[in-house]
N, C-alpha and C. Protein backbone atom coordinates (compact mmCIF):
# COMPACT_ATOMS: atom_id res chain seq x y z
N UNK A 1 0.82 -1.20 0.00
CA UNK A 1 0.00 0.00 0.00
C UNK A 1 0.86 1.26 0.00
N UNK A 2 2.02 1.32 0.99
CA UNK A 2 2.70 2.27 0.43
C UNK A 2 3.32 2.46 -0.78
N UNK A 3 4.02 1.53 -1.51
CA UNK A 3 4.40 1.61 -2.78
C UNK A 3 3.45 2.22 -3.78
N UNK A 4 2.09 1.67 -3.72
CA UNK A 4 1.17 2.35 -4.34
C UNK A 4 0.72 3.50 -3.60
N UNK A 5 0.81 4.42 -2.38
CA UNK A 5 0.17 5.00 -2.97
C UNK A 5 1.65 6.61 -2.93
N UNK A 6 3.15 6.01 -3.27
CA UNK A 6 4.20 6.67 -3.27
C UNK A 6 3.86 7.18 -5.30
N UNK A 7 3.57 5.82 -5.66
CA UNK A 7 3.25 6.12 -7.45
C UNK A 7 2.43 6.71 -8.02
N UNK A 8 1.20 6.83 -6.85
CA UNK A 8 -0.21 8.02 -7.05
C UNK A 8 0.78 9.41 -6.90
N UNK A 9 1.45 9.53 -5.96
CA UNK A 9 1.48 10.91 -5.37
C UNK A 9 2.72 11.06 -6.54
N UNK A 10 3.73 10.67 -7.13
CA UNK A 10 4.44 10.72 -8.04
C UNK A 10 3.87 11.24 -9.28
N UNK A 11 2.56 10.83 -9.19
CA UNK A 11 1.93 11.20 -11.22
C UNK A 11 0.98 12.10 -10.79
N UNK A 12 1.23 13.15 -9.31
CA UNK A 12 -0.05 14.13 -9.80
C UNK A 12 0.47 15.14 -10.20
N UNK A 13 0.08 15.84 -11.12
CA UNK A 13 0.51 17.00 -11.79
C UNK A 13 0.31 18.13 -10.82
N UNK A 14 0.34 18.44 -9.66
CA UNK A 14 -0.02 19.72 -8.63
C UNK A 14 -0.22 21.15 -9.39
N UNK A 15 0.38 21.26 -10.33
CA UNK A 15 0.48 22.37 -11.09
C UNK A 15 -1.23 22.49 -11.96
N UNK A 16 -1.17 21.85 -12.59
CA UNK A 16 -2.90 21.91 -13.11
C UNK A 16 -3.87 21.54 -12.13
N UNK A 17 -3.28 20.38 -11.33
CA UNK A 17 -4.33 20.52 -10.37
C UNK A 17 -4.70 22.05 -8.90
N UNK A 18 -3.61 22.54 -9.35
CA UNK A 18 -3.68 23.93 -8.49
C UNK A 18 -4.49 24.89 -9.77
N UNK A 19 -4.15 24.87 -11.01
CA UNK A 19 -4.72 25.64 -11.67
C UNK A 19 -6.08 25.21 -11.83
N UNK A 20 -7.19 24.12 -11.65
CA UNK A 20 -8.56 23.50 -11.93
C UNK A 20 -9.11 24.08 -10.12
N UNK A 21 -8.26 24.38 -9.36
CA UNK A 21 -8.49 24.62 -7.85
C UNK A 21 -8.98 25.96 -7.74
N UNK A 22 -8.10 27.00 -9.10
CA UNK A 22 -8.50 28.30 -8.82
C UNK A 22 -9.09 29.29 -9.73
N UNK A 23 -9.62 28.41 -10.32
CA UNK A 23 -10.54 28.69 -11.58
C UNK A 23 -11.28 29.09 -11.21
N UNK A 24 -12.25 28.64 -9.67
CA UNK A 24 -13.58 29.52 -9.16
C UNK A 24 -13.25 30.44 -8.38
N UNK A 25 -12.21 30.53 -7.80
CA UNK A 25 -11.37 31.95 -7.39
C UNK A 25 -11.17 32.97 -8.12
N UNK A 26 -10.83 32.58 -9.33
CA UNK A 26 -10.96 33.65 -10.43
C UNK A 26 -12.37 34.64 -11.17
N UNK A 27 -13.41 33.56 -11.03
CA UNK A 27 -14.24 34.08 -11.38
C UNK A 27 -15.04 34.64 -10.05
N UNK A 28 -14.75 34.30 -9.09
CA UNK A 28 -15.65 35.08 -8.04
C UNK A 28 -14.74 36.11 -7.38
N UNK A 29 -13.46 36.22 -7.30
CA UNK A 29 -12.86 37.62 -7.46
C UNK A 29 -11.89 38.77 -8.29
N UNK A 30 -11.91 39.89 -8.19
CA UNK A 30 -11.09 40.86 -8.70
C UNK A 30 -9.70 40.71 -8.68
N UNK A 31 -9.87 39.66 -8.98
CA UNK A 31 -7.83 39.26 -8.26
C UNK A 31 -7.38 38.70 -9.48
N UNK A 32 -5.61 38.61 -9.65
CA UNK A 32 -5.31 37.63 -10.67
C UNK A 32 -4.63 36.33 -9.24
N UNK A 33 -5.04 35.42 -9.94
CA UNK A 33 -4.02 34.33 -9.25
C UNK A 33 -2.63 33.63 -9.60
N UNK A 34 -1.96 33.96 -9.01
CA UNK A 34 -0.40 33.41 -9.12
C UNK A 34 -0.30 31.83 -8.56
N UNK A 35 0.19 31.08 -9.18
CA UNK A 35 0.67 29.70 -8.72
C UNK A 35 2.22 29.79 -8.98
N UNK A 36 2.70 30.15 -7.40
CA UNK A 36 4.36 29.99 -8.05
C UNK A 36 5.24 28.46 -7.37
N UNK A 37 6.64 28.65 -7.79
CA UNK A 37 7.47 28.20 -6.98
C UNK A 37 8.66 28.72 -6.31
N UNK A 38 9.45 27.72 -5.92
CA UNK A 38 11.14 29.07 -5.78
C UNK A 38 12.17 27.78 -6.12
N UNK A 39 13.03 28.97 -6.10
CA UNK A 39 14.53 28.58 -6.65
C UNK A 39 15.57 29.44 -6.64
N UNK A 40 16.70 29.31 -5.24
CA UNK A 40 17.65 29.63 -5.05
C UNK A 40 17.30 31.39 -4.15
N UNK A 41 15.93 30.91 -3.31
CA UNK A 41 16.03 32.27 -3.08
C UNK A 41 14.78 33.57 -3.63
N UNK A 42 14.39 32.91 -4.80
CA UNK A 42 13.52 33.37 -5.48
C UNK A 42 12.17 32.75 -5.71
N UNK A 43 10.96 33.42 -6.00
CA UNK A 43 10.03 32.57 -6.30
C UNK A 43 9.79 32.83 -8.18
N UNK A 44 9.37 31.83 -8.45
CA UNK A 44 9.56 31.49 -10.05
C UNK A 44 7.92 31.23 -9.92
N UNK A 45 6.99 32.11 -10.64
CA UNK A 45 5.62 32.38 -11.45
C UNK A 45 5.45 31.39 -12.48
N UNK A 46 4.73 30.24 -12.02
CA UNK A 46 4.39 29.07 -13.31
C UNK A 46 3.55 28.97 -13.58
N UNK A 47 2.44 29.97 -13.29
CA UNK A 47 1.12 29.98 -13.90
C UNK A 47 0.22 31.16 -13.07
N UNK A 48 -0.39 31.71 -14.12
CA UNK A 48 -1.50 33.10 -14.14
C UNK A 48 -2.65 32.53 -14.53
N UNK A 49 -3.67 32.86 -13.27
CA UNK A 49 -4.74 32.84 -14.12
C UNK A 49 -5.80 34.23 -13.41
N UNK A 50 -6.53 34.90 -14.47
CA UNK A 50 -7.37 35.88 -14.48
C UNK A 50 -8.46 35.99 -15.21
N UNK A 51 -9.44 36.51 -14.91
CA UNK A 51 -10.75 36.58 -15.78
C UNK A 51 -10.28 38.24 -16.77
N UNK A 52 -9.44 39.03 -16.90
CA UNK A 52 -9.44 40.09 -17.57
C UNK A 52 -9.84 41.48 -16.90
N UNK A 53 -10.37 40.97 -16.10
CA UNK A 53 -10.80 42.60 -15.26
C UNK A 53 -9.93 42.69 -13.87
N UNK A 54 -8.67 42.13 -13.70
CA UNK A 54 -8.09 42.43 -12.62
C UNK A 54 -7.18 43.10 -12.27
N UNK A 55 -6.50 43.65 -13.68
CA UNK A 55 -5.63 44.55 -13.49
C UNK A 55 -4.23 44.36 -13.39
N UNK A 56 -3.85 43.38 -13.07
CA UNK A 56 -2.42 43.24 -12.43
C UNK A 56 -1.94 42.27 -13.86
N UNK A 57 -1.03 43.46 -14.04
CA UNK A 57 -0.30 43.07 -15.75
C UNK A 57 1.25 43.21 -15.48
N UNK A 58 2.19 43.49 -14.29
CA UNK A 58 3.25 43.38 -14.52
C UNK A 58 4.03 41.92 -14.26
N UNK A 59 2.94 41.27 -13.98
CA UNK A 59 3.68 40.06 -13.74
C UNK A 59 3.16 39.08 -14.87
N UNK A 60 3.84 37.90 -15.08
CA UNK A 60 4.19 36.89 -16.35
C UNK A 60 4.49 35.72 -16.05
N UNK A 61 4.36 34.88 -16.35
CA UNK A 61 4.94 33.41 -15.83
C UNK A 61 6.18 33.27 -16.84
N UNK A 62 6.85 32.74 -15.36
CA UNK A 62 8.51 32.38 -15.63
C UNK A 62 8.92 34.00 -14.91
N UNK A 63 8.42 34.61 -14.46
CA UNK A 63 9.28 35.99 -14.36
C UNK A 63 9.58 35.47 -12.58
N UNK A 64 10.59 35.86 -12.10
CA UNK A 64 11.30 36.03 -10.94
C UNK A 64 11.18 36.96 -9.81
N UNK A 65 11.41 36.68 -9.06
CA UNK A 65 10.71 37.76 -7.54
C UNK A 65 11.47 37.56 -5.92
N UNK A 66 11.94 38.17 -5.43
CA UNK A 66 12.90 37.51 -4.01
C UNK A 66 11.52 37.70 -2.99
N UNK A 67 11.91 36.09 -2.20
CA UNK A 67 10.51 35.81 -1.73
C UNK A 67 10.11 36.65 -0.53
N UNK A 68 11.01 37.43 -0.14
CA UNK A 68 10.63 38.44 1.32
C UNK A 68 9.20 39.28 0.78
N UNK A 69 9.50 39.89 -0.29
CA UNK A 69 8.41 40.77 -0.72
C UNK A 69 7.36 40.33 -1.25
N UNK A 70 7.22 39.04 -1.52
CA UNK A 70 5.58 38.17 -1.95
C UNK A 70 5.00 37.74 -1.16
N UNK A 71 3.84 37.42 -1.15
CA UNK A 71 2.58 36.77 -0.65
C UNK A 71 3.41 35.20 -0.81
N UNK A 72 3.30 34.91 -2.15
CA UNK A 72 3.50 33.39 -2.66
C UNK A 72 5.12 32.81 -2.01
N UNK A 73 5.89 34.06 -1.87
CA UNK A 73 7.31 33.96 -1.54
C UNK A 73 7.22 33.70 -0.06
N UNK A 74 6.39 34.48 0.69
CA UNK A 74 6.36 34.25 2.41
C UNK A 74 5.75 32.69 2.66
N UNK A 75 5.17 32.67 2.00
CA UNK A 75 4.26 31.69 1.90
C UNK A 75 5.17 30.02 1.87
N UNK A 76 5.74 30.14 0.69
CA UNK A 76 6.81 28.99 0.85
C UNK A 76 7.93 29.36 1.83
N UNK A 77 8.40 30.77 2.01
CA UNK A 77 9.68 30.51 3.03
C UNK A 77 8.98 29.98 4.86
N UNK A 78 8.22 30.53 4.86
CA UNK A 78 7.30 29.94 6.67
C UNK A 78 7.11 28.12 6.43
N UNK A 79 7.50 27.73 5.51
CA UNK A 79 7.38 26.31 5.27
C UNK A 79 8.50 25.50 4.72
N UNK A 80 9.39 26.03 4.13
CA UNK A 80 10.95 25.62 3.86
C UNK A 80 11.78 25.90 5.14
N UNK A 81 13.07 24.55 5.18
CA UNK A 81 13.35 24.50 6.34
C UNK A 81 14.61 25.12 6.16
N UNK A 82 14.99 25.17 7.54
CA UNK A 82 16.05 26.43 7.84
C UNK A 82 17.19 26.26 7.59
N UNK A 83 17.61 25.46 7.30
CA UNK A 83 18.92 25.38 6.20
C UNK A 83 18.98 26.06 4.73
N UNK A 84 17.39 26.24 3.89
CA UNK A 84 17.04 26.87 2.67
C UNK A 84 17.16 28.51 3.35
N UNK A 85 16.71 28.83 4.41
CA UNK A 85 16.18 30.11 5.10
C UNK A 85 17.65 30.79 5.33
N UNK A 86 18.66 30.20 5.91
CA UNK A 86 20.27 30.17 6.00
C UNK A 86 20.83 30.49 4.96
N UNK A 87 20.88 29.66 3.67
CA UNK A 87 21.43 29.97 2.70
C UNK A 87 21.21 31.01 1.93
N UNK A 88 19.50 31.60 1.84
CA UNK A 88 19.04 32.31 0.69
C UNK A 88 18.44 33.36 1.22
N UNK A 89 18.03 33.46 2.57
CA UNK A 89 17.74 34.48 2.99
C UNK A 89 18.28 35.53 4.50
N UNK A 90 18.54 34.77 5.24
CA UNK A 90 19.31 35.20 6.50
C UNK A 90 20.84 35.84 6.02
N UNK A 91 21.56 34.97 5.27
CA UNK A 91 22.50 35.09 4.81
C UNK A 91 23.01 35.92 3.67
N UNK A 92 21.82 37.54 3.41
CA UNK A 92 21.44 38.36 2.26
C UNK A 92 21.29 39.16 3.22
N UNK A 93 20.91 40.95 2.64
CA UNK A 93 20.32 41.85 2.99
C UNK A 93 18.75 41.44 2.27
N UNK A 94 17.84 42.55 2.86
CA UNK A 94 16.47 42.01 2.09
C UNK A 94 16.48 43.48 1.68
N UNK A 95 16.43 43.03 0.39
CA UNK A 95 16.41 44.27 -1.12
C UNK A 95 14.86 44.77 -0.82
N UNK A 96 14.92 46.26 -0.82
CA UNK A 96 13.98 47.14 -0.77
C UNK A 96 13.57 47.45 -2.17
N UNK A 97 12.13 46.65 -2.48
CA UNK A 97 11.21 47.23 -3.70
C UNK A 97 10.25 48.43 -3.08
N UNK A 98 9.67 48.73 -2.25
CA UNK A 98 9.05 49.47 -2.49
C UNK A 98 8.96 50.14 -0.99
N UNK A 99 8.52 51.28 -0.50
CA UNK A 99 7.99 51.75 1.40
C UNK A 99 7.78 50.61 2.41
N UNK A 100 7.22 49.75 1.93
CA UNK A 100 6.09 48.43 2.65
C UNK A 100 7.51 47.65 2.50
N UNK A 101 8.21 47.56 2.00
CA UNK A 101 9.10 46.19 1.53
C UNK A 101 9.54 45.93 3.19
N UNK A 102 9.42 44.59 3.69
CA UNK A 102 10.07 44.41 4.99
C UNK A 102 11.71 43.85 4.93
N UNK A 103 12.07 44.81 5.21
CA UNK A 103 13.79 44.89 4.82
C UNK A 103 14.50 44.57 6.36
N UNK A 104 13.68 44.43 7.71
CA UNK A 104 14.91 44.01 8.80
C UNK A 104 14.33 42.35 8.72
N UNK A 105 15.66 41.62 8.96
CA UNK A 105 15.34 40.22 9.71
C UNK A 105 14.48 39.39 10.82
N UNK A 106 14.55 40.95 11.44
CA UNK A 106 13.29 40.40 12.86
C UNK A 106 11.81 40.87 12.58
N UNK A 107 11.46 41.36 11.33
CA UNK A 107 10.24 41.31 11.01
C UNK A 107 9.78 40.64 10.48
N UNK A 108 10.96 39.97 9.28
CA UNK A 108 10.63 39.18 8.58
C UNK A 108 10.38 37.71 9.41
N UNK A 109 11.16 37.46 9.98
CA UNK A 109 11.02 36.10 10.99
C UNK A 109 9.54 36.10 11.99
N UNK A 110 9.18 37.56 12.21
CA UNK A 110 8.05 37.62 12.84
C UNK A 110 6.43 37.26 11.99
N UNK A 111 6.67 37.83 10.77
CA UNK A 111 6.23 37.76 9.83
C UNK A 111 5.78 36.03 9.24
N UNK A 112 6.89 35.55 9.20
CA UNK A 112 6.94 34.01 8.43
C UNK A 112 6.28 33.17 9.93
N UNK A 113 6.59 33.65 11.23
CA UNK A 113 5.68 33.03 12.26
C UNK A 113 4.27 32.76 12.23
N UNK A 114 3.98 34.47 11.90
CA UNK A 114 2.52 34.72 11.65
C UNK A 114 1.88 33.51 10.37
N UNK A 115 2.65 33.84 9.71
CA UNK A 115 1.96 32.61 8.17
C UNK A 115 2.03 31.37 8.93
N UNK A 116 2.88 30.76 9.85
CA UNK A 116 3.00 29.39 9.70
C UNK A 116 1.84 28.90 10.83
N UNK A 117 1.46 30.01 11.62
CA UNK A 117 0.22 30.02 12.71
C UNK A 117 -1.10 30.13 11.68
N UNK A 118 -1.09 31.09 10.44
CA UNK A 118 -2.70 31.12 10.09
C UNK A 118 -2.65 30.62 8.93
N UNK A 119 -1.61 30.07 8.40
CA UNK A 119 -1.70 29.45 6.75
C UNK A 119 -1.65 30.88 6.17
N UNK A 120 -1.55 31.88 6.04
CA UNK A 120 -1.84 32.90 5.26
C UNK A 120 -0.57 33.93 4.96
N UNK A 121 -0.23 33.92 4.03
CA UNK A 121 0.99 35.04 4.05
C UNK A 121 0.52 36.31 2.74
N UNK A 122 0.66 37.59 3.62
CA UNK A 122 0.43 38.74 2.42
C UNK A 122 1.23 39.73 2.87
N UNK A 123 0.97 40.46 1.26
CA UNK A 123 2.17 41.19 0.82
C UNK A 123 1.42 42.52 1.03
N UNK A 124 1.71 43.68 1.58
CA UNK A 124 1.23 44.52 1.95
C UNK A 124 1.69 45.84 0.98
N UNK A 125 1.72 45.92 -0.76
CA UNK A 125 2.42 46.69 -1.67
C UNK A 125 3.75 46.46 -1.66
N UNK A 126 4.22 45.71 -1.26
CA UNK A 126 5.65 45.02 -0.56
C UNK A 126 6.60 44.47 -1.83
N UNK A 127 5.96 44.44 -2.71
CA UNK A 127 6.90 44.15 -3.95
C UNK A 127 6.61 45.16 -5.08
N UNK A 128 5.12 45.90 -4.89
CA UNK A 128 4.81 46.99 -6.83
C UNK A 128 3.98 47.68 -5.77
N UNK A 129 4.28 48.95 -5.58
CA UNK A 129 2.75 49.90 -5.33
C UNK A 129 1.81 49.30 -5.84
N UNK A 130 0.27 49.39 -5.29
CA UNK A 130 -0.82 49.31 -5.41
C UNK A 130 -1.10 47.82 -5.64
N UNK A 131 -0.60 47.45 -5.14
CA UNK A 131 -0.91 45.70 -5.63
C UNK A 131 -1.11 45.08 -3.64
N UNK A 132 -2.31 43.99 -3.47
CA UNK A 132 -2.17 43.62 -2.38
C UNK A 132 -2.53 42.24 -2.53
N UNK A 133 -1.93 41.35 -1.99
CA UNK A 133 -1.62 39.98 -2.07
C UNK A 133 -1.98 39.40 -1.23
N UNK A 134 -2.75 38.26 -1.04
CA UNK A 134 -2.93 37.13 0.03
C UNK A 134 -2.32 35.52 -0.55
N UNK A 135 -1.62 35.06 0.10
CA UNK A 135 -1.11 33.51 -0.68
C UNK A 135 -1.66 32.74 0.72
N UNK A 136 -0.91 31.34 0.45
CA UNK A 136 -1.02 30.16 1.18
C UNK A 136 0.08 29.12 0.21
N UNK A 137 0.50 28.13 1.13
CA UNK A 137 1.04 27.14 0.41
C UNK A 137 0.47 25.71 0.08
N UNK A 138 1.30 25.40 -0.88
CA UNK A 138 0.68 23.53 -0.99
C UNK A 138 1.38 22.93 -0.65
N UNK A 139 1.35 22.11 0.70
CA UNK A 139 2.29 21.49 1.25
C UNK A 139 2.26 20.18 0.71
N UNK A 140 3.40 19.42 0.91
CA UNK A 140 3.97 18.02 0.49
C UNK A 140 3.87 17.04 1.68
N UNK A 141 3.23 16.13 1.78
CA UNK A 141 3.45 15.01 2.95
C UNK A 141 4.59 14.94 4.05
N UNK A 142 5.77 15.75 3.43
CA UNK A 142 6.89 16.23 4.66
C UNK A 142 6.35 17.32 5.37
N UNK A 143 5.82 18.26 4.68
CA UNK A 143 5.55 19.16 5.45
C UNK A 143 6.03 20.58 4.74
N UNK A 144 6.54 20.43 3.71
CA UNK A 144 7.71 21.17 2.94
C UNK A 144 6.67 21.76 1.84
N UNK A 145 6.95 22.91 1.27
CA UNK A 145 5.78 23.39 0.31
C UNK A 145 6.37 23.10 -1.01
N UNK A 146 5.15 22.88 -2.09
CA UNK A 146 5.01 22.39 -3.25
C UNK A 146 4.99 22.91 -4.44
N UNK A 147 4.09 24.27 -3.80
CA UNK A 147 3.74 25.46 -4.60
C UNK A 147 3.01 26.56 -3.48
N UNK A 148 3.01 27.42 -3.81
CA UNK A 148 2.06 28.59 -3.57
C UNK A 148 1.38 29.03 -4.79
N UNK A 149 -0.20 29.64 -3.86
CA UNK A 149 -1.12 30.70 -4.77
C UNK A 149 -1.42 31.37 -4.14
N UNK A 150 -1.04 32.63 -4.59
CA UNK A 150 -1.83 34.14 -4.17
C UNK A 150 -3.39 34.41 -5.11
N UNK A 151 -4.18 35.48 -4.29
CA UNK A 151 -5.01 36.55 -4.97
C UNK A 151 -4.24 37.65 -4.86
N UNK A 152 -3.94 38.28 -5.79
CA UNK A 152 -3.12 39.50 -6.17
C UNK A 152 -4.26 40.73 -6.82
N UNK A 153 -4.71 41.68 -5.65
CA UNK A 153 -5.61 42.63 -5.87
C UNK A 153 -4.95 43.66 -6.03
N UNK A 154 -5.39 44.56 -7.59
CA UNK A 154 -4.92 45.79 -8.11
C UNK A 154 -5.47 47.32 -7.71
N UNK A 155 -4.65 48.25 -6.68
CA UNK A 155 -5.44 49.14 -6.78
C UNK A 155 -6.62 49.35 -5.83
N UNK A 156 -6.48 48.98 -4.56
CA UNK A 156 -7.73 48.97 -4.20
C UNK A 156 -9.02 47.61 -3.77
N UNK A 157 -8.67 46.84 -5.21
CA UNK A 157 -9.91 46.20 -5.41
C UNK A 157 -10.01 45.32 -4.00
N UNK A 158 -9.04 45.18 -3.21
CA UNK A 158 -9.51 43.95 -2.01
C UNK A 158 -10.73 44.64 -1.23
N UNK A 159 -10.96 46.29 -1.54
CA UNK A 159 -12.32 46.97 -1.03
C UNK A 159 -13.10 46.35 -1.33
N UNK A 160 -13.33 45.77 -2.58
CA UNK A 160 -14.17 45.18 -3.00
C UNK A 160 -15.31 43.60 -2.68
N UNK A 161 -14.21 42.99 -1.82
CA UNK A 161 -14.45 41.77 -1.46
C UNK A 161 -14.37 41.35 0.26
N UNK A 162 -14.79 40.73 0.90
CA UNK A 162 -14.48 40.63 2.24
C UNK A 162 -13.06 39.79 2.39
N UNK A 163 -12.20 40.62 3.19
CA UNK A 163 -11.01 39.91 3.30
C UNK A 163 -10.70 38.27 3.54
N UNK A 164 -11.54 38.03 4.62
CA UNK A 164 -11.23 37.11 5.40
C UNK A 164 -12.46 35.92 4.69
N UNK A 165 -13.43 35.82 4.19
CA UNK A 165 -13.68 35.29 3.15
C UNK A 165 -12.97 35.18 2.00
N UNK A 166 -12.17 35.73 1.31
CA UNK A 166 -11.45 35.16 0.94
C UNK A 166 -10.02 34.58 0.89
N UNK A 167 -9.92 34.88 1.97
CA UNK A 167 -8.64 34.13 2.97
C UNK A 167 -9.06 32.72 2.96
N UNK A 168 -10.30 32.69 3.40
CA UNK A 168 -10.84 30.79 4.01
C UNK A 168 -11.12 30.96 2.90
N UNK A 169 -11.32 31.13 1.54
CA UNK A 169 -11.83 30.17 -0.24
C UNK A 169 -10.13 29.85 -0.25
N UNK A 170 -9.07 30.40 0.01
CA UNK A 170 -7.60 30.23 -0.95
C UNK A 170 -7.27 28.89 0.32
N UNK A 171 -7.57 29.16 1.26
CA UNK A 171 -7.01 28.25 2.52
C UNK A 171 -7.96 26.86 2.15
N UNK A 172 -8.98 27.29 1.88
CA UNK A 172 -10.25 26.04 1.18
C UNK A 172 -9.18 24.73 -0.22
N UNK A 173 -9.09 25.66 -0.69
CA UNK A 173 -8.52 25.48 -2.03
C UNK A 173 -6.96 25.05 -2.08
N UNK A 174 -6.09 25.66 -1.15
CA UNK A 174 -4.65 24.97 -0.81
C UNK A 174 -4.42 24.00 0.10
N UNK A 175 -5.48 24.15 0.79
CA UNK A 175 -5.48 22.47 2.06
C UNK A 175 -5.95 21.23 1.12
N UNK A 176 -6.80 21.59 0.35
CA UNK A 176 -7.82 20.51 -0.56
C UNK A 176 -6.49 20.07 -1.08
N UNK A 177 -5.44 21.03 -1.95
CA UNK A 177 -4.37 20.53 -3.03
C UNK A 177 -3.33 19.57 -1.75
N UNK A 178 -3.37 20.44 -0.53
CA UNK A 178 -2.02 19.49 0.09
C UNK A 178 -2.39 18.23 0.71
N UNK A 179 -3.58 18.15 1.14
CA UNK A 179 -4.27 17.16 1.27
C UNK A 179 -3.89 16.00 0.18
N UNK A 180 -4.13 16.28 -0.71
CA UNK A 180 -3.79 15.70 -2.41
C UNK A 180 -2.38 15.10 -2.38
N UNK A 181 -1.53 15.88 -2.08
CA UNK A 181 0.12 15.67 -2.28
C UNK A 181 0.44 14.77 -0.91
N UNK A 182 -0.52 14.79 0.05
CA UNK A 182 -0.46 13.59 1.30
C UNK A 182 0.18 14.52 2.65
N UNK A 183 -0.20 15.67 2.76
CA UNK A 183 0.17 16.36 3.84
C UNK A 183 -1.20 16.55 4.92
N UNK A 184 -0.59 16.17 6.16
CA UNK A 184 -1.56 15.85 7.20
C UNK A 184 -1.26 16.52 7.99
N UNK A 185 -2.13 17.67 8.80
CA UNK A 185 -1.72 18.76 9.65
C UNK A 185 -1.80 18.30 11.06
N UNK A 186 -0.51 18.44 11.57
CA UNK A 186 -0.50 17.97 12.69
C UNK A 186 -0.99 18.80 13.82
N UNK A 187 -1.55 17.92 14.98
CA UNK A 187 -2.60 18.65 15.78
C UNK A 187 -2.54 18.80 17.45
């Protein structure tokens, strides 16, 4: 039984199955959704999805981002272990994009606490003026994240929607995926 079900969790595509996860996220908010990953420090954008009315056009899949200043970036670092945290981030200054950018170490560590207590990590204009971000991660049966997805609201628009409703649809929607990949929250 383990062998089988090591060969299930081997052939799921997490990536489309995160993108079929946030398809009704898309259409029920003003947001674009990001599904990223990281690498070396960075988070790497492998998929956009938006209904057209959301505004947020500077970002692209495949484009690059240092994870202090993302939603999707906090999101995997409160869940990568501290040997990755050592190498790529403790062991850096944290590059200032924008006023909001959290540039000391003891905020940031306070910060990645907060995510790993509510599942929720956001970016507060912290990487582009006017942009506000909520992520979560997809954790892996270690415990280790898989992917992240943000709602990335342009301008305002999170006025538009109740926050914390849609905090619990993305937390709905990334437990369902880690659930999937065989991650069991310990209690």
């Amino acid at each position: 039984l383990f062998e089988l079900g090591n060969l299930v969790l081997s052939r799921i595509d997490v990536r489309n199955e995160a993108k079929a996860c946030c398809a009704p996220l898309a259409a029920k908010y003003p947001a674009t959704i990001h599904i990223a990953t990281h690498s070396e420090g960075e988070v790497v954008y492998i998929d956009k999805v938006d209904q057209g009315n959301a505004l947020i056009s500077a970002s692209s899949v495949g484009m690059r981002a240092p994870m202090h200043c993302t939603g999707v970036g906090k999101a995997l670092l409160a869940f990568l272990p501290d040997a990755y945290l050592n190498q790529y981030i403790w062991s850096h200054p944290l590059q200032k994009r924008t006023e909001n950018t959290i540039t000391r170490k003891d905020a940031l560590r306070r910060e990645l606490e907060e995510v790993r207590r509510t599942g929720i990590a956001v970016d507060r204009e912290e990487i582009e003026r006017g942009v506000y971000c909520i992520a979560a991660p997809i954790l892996q049966s270690n415990g280790e994240p898989a992917l992240a997805v943000s709602l990335s609201f342009a301008f305002g628009r999170i006025q538009e929607v109740n926050p914390e409703e849609a905090k619990r649809d993305l937390l709905e929607c990334t437990q369902k995926l880690s659930a999937r990949l065989g991650y069991r929250k310990e209690t």
